[in-house]
N, C-alpha and C. Protein backbone atom coordinates (compact mmCIF):
# COMPACT_ATOMS: atom_id res chain seq x y z
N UNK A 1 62.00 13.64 107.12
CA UNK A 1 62.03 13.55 105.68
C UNK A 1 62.89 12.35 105.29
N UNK A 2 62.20 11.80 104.82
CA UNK A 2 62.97 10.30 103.98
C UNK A 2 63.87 10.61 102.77
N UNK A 3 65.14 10.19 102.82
CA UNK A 3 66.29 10.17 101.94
C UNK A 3 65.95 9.30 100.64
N UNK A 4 66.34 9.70 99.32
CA UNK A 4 66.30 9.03 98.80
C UNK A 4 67.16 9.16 97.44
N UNK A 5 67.07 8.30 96.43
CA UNK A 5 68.14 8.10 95.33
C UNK A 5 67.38 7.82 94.45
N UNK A 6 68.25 8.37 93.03
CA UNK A 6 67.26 8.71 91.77
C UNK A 6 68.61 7.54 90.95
N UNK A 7 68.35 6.87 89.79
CA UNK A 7 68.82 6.59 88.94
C UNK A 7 67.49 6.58 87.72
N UNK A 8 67.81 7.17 86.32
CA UNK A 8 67.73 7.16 85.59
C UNK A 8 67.30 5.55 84.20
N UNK A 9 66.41 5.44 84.01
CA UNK A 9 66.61 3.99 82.68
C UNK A 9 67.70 4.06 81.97
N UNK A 10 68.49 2.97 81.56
CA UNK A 10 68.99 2.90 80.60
C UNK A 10 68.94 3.12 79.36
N UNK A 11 67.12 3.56 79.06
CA UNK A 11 66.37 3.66 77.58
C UNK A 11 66.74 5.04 77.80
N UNK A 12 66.32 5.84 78.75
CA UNK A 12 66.03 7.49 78.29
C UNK A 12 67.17 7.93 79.39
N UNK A 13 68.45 8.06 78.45
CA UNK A 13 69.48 8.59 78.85
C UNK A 13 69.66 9.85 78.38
N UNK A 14 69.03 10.82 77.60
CA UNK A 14 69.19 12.13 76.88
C UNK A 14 69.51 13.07 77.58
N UNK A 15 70.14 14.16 76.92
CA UNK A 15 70.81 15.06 77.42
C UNK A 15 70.25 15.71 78.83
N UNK A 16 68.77 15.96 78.59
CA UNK A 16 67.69 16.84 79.50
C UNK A 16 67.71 16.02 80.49
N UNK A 17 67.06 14.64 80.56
CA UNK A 17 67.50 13.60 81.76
C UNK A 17 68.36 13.28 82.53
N UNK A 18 69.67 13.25 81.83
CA UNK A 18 70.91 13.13 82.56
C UNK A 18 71.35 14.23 83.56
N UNK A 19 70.97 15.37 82.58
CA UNK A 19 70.86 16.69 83.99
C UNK A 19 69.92 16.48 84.75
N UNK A 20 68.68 16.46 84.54
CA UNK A 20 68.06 16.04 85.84
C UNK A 20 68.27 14.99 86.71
N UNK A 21 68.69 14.01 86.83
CA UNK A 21 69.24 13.00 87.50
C UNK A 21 70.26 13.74 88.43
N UNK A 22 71.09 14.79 87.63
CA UNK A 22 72.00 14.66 89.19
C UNK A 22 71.54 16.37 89.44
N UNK A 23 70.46 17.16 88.76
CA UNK A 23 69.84 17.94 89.31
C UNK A 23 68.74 18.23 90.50
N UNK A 24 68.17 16.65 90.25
CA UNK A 24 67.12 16.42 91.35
C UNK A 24 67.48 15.93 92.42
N UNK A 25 68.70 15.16 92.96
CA UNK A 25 69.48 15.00 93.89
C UNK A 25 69.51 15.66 95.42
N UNK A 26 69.42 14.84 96.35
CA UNK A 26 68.86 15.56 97.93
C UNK A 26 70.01 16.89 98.04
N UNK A 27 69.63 18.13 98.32
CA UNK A 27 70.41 18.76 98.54
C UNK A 27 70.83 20.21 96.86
N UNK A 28 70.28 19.37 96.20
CA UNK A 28 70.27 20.17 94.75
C UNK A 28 69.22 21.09 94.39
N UNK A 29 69.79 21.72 93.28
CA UNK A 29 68.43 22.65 92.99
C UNK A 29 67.09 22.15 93.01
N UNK A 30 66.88 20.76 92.17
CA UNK A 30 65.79 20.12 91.69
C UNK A 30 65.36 19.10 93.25
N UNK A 31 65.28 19.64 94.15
CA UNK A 31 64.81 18.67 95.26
C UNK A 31 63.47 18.97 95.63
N UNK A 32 63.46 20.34 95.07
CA UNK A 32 62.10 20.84 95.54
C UNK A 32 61.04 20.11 94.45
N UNK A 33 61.06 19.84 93.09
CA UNK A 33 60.46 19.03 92.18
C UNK A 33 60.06 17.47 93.32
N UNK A 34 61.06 16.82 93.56
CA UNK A 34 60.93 15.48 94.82
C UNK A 34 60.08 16.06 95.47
N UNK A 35 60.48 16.33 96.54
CA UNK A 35 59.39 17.00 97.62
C UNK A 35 58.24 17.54 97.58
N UNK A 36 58.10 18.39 96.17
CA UNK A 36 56.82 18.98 96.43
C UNK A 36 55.62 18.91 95.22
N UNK A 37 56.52 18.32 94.31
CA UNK A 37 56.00 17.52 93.18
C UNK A 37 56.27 18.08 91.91
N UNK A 38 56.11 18.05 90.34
CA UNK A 38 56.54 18.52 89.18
C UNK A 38 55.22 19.69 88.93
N UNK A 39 55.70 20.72 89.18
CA UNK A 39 54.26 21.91 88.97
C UNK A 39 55.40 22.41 88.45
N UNK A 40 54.24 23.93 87.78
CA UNK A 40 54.68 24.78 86.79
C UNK A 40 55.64 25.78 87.54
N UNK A 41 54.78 26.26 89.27
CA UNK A 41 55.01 26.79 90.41
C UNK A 41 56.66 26.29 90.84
N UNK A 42 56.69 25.07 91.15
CA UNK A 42 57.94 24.14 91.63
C UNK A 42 59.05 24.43 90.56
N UNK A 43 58.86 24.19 89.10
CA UNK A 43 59.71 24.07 88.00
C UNK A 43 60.47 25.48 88.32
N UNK A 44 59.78 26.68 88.42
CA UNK A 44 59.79 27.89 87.86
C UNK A 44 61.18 27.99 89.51
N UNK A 45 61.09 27.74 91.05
CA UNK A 45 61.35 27.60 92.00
C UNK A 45 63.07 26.66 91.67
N UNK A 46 62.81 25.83 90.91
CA UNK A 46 63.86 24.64 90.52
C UNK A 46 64.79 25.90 89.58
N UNK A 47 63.95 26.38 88.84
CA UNK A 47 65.06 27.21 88.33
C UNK A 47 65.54 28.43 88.49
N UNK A 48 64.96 29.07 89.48
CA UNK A 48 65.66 30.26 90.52
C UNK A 48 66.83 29.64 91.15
N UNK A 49 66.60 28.54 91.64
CA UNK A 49 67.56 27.72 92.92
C UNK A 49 68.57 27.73 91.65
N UNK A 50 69.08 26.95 90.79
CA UNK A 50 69.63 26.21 89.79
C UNK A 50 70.48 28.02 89.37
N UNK A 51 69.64 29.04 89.08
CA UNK A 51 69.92 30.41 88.57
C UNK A 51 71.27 30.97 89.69
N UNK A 52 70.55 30.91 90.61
CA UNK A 52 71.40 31.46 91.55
C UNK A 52 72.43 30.74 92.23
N UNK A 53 72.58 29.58 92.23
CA UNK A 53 73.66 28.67 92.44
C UNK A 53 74.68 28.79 91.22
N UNK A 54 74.19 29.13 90.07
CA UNK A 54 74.95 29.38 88.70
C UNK A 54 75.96 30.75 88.96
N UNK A 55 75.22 31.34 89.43
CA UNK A 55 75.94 32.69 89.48
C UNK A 55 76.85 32.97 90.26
N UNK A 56 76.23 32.24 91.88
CA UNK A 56 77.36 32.23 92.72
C UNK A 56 78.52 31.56 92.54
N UNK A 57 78.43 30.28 91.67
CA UNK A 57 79.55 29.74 91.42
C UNK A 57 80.44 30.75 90.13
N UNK A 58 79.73 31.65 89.75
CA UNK A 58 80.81 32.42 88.71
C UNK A 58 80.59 31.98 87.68
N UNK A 59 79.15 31.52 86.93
CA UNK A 59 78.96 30.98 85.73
C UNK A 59 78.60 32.52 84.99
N UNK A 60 79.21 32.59 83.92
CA UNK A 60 78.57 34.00 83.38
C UNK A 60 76.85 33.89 82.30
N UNK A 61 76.85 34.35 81.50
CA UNK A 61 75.15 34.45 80.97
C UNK A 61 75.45 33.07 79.70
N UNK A 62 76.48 33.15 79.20
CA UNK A 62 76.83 31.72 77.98
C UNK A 62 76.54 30.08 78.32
N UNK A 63 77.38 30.34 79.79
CA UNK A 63 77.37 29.32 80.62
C UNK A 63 75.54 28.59 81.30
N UNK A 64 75.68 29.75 82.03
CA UNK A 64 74.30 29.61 82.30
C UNK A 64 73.11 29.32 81.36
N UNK A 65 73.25 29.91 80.27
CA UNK A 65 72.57 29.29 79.03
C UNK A 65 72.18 28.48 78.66
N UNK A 66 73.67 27.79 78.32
CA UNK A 66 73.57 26.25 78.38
C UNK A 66 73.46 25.39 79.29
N UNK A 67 73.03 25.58 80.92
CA UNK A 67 72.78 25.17 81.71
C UNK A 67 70.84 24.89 81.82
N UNK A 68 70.48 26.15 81.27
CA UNK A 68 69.32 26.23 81.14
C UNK A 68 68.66 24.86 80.19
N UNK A 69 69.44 25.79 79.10
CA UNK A 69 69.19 24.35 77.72
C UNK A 69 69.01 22.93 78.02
N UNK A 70 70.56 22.63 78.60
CA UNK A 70 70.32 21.17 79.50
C UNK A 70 68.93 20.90 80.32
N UNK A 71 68.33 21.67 80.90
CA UNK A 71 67.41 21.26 81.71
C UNK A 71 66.20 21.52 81.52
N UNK A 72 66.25 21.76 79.84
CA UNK A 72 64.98 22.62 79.32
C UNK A 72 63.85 23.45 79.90
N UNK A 73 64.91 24.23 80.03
CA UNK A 73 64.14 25.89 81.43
C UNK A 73 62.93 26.44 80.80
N UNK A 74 63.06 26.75 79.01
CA UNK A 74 61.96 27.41 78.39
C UNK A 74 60.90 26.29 78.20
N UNK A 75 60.36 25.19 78.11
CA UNK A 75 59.99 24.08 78.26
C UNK A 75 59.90 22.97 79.28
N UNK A 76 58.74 23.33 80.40
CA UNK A 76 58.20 22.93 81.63
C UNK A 76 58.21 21.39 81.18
N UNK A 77 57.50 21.23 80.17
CA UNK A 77 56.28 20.09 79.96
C UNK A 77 57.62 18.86 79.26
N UNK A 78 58.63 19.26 78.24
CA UNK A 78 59.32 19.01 78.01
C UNK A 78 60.36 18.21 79.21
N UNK A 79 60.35 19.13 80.07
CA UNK A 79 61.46 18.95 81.34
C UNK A 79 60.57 17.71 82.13
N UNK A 80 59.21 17.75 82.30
CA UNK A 80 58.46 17.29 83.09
C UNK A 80 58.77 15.33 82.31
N UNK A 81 58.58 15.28 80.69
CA UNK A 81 58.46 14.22 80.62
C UNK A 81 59.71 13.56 80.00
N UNK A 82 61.05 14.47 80.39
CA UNK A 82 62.04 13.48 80.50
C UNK A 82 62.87 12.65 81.77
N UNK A 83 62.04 13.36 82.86
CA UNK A 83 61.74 12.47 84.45
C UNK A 83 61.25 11.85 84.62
N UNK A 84 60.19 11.68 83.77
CA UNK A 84 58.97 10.79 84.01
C UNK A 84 59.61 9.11 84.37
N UNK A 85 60.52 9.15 83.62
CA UNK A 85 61.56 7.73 83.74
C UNK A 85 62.49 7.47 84.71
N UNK A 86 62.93 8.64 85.18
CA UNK A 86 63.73 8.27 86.23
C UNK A 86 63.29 7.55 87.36
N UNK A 87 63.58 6.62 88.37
CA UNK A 87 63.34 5.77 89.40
C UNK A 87 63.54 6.47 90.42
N UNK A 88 62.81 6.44 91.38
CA UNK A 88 63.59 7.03 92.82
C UNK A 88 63.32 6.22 93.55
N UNK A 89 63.97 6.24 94.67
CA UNK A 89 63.67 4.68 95.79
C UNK A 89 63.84 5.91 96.95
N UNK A 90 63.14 5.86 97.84
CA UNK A 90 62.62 6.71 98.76
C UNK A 90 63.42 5.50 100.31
N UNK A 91 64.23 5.38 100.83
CA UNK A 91 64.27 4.92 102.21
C UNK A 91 63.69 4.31 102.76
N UNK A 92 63.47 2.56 102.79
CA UNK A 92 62.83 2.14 103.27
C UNK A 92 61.00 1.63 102.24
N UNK A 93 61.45 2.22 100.73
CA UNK A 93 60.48 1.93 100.03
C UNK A 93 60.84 1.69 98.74
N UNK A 94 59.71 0.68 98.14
CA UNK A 94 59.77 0.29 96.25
C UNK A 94 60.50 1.67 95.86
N UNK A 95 61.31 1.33 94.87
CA UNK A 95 61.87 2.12 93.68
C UNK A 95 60.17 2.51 93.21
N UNK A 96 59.85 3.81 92.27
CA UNK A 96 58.72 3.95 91.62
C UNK A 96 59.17 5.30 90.64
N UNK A 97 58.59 5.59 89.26
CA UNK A 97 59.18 6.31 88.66
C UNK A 97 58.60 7.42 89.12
N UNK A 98 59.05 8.64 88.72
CA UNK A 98 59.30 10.05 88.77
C UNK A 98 57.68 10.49 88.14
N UNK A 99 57.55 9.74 87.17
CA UNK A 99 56.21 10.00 86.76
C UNK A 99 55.10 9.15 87.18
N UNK A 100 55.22 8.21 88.00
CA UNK A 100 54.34 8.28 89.45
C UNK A 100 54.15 8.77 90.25
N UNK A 101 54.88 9.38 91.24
CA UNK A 101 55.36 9.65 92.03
C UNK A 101 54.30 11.02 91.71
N UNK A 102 54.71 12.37 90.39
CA UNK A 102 54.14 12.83 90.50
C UNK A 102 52.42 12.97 90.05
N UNK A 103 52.36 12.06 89.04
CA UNK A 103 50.72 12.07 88.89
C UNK A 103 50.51 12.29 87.89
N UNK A 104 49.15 12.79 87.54
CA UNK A 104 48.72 13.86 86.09
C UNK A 104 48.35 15.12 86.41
N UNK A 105 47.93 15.27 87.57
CA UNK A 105 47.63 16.64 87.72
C UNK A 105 48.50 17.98 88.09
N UNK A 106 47.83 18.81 87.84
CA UNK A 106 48.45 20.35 88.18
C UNK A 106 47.79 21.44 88.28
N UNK A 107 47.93 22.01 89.73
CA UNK A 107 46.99 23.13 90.02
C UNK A 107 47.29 24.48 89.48
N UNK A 108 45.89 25.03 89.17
CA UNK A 108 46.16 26.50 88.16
C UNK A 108 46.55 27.51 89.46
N UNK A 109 47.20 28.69 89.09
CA UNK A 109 47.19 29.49 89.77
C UNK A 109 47.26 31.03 88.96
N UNK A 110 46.63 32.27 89.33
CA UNK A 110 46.53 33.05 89.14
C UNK A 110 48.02 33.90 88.85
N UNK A 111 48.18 34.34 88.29
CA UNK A 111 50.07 35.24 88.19
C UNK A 111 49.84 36.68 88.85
N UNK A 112 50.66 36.89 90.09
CA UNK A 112 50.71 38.40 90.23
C UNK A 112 51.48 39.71 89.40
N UNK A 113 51.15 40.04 88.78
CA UNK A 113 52.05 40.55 87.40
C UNK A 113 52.44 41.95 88.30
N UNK A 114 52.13 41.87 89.25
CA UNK A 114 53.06 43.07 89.50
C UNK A 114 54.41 43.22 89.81
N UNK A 115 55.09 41.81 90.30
CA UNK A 115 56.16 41.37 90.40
C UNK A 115 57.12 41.83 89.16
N UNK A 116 56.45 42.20 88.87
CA UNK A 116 57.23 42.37 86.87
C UNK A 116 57.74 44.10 86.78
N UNK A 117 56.93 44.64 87.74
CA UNK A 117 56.80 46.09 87.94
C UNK A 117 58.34 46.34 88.29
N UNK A 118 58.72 46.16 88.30
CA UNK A 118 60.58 46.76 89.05
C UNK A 118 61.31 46.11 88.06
N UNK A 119 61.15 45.48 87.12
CA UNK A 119 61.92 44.82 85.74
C UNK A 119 62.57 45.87 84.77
């Protein structure tokens, strides 16, 4: 797996971006977004990781909140196109933005709603 580094434009520095920049980071919640691309599937994965790293560090539900907010958790599509700008340079390759990298597309998938059953 090739290492790589994200910096952000100077134009789209906003709140949601700036967390993602050092959210998407090798080793961070948001690595799986890098690796496996910006899906609804991945996002939802980005923010379990991000959830439970919150907690273990002792963030309570306020905290975490606004952690969410930052990274606009209720808003995929939102989250999706304030990366779109960020640069990543992959090891050994061109810098290319975040919204190359992942594309236009996104595969549908069916929801198992039974998962919901023990809620």
């Amino acid at each position: 797996m090739k290492s790589y580094t994200l910096k952000a434009s100077s134009t789209s520095r906003g709140e949601v971006t700036a967390s993602f920049e050092s959210q998407l980071a090798e080793g961070k919640s948001g690595e799986v977004l890098v690796r496996n691309g910006f899906s609804q599937t991945n996002f939802t994965i980005f923010l379990a990781r991000l959830a439970i790293r919150a907690i273990e560090a002792g963030y309570d539900e306020a905290k975490l909140a606004q952690v969410f907010k930052q990274v606009a958790a209720g808003n995929a599509s939102q989250a999706r196109h304030a990366c779109a700008d960020i640069a990543i340079e992959f090891e050994g390759e061109k810098p290319q933005s975040l919204g190359k990298l992942w594309g236009t597309g996104g595969a549908k998938s069916v929801p198992d709603l039974s998962i919901l059953a023990g809620l």
